[in-house]
N, C-alpha and C. Protein backbone atom coordinates (compact mmCIF):
# COMPACT_ATOMS: atom_id res chain seq x y z
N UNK A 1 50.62 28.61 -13.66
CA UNK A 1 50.77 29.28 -14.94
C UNK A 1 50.53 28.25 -16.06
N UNK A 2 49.35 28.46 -16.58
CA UNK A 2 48.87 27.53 -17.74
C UNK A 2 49.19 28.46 -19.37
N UNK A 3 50.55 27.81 -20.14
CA UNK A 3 50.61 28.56 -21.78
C UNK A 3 48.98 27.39 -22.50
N UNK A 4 49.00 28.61 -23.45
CA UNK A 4 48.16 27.86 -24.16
C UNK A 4 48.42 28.47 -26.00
N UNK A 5 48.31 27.66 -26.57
CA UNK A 5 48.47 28.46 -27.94
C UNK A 5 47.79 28.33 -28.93
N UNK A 6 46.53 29.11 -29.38
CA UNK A 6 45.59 29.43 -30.28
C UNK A 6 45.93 29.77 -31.51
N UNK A 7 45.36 28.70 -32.53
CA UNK A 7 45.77 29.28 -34.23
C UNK A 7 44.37 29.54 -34.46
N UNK A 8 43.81 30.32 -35.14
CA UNK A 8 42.19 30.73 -35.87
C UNK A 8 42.51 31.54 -37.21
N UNK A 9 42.27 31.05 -37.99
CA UNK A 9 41.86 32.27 -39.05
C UNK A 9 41.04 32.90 -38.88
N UNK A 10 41.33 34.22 -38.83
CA UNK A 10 40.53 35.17 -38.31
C UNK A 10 39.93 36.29 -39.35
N UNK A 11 40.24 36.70 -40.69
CA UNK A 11 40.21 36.71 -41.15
C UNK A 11 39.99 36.25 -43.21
N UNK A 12 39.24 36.25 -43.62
CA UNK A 12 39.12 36.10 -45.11
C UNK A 12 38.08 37.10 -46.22
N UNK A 13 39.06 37.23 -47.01
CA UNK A 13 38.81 38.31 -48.45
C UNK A 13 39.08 37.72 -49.30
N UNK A 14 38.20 38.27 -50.30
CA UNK A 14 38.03 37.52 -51.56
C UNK A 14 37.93 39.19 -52.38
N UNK A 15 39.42 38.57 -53.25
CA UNK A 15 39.54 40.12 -54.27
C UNK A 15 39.21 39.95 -55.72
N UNK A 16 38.98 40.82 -56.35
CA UNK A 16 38.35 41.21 -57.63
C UNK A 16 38.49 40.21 -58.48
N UNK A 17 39.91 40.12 -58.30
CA UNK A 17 40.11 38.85 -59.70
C UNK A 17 39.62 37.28 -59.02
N UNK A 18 39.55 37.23 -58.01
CA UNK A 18 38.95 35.93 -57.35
C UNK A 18 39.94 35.43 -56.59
N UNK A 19 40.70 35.87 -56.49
CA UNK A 19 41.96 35.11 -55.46
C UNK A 19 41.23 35.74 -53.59
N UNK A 20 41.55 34.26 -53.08
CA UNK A 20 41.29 34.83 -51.61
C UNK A 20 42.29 34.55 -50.73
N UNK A 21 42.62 35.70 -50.36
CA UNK A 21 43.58 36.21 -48.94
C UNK A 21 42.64 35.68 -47.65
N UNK A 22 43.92 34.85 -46.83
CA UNK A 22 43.56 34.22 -45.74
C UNK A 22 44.76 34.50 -44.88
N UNK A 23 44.12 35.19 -43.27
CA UNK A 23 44.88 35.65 -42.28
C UNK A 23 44.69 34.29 -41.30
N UNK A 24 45.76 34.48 -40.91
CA UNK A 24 45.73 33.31 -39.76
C UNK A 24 46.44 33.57 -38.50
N UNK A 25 45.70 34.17 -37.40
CA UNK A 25 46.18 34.15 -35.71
C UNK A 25 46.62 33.56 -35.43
N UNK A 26 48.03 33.37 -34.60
CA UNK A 26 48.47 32.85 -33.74
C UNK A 26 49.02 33.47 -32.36
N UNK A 27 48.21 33.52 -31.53
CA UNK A 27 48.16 33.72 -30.00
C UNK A 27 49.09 32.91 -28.65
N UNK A 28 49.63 33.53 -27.82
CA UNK A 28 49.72 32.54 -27.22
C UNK A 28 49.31 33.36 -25.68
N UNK A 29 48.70 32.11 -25.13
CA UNK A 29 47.86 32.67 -23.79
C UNK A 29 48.29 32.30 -22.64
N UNK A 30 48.59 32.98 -21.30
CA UNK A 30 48.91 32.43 -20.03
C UNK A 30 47.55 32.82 -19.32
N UNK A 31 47.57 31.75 -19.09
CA UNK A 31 46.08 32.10 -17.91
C UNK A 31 45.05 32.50 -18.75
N UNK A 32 44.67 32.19 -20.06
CA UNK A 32 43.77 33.09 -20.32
C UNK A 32 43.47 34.30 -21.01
N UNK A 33 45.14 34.75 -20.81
CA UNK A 33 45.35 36.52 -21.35
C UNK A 33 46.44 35.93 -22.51
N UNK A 34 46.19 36.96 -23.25
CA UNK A 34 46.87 36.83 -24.54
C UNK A 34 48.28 37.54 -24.05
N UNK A 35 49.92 36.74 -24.33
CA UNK A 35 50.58 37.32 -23.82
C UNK A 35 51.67 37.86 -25.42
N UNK A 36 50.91 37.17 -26.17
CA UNK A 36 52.07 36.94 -27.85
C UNK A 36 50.90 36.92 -28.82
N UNK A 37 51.09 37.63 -29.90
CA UNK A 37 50.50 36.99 -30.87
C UNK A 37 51.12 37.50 -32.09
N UNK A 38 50.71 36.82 -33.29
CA UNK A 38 51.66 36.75 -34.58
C UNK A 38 50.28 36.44 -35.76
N UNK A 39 50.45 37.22 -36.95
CA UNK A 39 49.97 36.81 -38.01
C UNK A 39 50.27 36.67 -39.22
N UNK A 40 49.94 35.71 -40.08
CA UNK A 40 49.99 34.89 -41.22
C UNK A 40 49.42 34.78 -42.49
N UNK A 41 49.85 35.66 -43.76
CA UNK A 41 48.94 35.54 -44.40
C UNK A 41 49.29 34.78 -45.81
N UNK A 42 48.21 34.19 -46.39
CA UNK A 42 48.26 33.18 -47.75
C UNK A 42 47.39 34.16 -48.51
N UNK A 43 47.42 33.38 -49.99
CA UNK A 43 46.74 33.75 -51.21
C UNK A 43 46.10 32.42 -51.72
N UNK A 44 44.83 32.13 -51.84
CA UNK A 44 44.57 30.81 -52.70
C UNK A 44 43.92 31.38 -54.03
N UNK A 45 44.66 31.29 -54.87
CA UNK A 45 44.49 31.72 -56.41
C UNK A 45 43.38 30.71 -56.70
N UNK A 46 42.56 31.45 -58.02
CA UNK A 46 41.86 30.63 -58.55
C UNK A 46 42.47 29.48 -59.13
N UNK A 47 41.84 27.79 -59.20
CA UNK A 47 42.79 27.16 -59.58
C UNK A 47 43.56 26.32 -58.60
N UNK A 48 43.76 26.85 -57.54
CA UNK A 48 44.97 26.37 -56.61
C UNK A 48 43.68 25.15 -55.79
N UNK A 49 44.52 24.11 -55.35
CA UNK A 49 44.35 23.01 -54.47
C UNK A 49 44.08 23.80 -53.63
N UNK A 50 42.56 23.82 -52.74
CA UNK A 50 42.21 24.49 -51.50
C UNK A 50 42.00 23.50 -50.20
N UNK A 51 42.22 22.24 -50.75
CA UNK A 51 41.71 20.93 -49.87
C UNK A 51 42.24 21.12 -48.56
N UNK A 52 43.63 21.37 -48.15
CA UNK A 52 44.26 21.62 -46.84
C UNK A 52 43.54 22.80 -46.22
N UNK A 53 42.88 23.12 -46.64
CA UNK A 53 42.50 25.15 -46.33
C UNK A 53 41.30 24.22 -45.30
N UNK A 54 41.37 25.65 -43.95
CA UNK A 54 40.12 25.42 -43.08
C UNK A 54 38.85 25.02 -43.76
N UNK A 55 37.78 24.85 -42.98
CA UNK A 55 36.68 24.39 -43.40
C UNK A 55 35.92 25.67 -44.40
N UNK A 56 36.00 27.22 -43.60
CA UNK A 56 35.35 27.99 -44.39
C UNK A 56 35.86 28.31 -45.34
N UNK A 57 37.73 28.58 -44.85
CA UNK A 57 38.22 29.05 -46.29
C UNK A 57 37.59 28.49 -47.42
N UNK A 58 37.83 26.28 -47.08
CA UNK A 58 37.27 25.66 -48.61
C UNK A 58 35.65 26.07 -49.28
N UNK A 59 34.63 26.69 -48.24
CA UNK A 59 33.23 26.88 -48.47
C UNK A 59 33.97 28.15 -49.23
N UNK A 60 34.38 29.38 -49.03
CA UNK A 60 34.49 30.59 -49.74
C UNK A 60 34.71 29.72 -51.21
N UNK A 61 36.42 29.23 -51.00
CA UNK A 61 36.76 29.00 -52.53
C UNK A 61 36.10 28.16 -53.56
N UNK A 62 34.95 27.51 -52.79
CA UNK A 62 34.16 26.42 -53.57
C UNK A 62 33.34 27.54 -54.29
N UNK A 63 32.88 28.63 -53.66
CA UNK A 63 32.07 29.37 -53.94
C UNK A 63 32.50 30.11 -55.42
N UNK A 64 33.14 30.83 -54.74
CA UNK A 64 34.15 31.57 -55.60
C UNK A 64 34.86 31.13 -56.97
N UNK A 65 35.29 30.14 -56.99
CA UNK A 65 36.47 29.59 -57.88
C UNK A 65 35.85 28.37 -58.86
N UNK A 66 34.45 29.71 -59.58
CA UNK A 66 33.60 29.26 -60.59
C UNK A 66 34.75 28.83 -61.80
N UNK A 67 33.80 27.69 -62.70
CA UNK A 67 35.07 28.02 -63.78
C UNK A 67 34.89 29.03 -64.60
N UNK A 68 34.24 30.06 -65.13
CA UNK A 68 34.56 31.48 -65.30
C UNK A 68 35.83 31.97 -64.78
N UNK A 69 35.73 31.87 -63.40
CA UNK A 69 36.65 32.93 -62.42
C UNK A 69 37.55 32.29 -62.77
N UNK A 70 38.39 30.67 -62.75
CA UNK A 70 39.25 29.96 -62.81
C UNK A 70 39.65 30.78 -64.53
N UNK A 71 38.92 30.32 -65.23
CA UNK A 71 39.18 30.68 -66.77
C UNK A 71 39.66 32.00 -66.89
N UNK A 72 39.03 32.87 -66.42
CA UNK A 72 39.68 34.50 -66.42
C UNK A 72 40.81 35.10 -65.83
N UNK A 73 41.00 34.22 -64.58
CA UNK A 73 42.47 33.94 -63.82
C UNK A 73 43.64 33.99 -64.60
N UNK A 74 43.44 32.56 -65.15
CA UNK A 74 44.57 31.63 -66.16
C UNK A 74 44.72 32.41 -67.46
N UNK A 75 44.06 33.02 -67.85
CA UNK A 75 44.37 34.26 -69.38
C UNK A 75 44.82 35.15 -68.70
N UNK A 76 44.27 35.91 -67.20
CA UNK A 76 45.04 37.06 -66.82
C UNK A 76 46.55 36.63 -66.92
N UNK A 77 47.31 35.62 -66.09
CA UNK A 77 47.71 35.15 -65.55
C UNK A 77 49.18 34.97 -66.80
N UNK A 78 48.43 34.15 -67.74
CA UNK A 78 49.13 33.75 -69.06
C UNK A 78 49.22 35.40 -70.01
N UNK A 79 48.44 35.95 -70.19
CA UNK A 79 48.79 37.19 -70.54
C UNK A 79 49.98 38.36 -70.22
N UNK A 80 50.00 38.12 -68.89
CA UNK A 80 51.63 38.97 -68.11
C UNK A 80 52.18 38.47 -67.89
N UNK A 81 52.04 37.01 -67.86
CA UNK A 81 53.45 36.40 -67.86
C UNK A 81 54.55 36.95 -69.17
N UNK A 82 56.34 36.44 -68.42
CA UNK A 82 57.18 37.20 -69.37
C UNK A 82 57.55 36.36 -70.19
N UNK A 83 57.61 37.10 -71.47
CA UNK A 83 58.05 36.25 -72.21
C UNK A 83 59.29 35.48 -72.42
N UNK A 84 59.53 33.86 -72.96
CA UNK A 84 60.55 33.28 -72.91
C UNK A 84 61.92 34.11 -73.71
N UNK A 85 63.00 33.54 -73.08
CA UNK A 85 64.17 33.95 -73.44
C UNK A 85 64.35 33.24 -74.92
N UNK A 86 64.51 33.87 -76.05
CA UNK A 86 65.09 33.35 -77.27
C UNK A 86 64.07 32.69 -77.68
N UNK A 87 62.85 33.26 -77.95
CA UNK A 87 61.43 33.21 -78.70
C UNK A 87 61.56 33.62 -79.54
């Protein structure tokens, strides 16, 4: 009886406002056959440090996370934010 345990992102989306959702598998295998598995999901906002992110995630967000998209983010972003207490 050989465990074995597989992480893959298996998944990635990239939504309207530019933020990309990243799923991440985790499997675990005896012999071969999947006997467990579990999934994981993140948000990398425009803006956000993607450097730790898999290899494609960082190709999407390089893509993606024009400074337009970054710029339109950060006004969405700063716009709904709530306002301070005793302004």
């Amino acid at each position: 009886m050989a465990l074995e345990k597989n992480v893959v992102v298996d998944k990635i989306e990239v939504l309207e406002n530019g933020s990309v959702q990243v799923r991440t598998k985790t499997a675990i295998l005896e012999d071969g056959k999947q006997i467990s598995g579990t999934f994981h999901r993140h948000v990398v906002a425009p803006g956000d440090d993607y450097s730790a992110e898999n290899a494609r995630v960082q190709a999407i967000c390089a893509a993606t996370h024009t400074k337009a998209v970054v710029a339109a983010y950060a006004a969405e972003q700063a716009k709904n934010a709530p306002a301070e207490v005793g302004a």
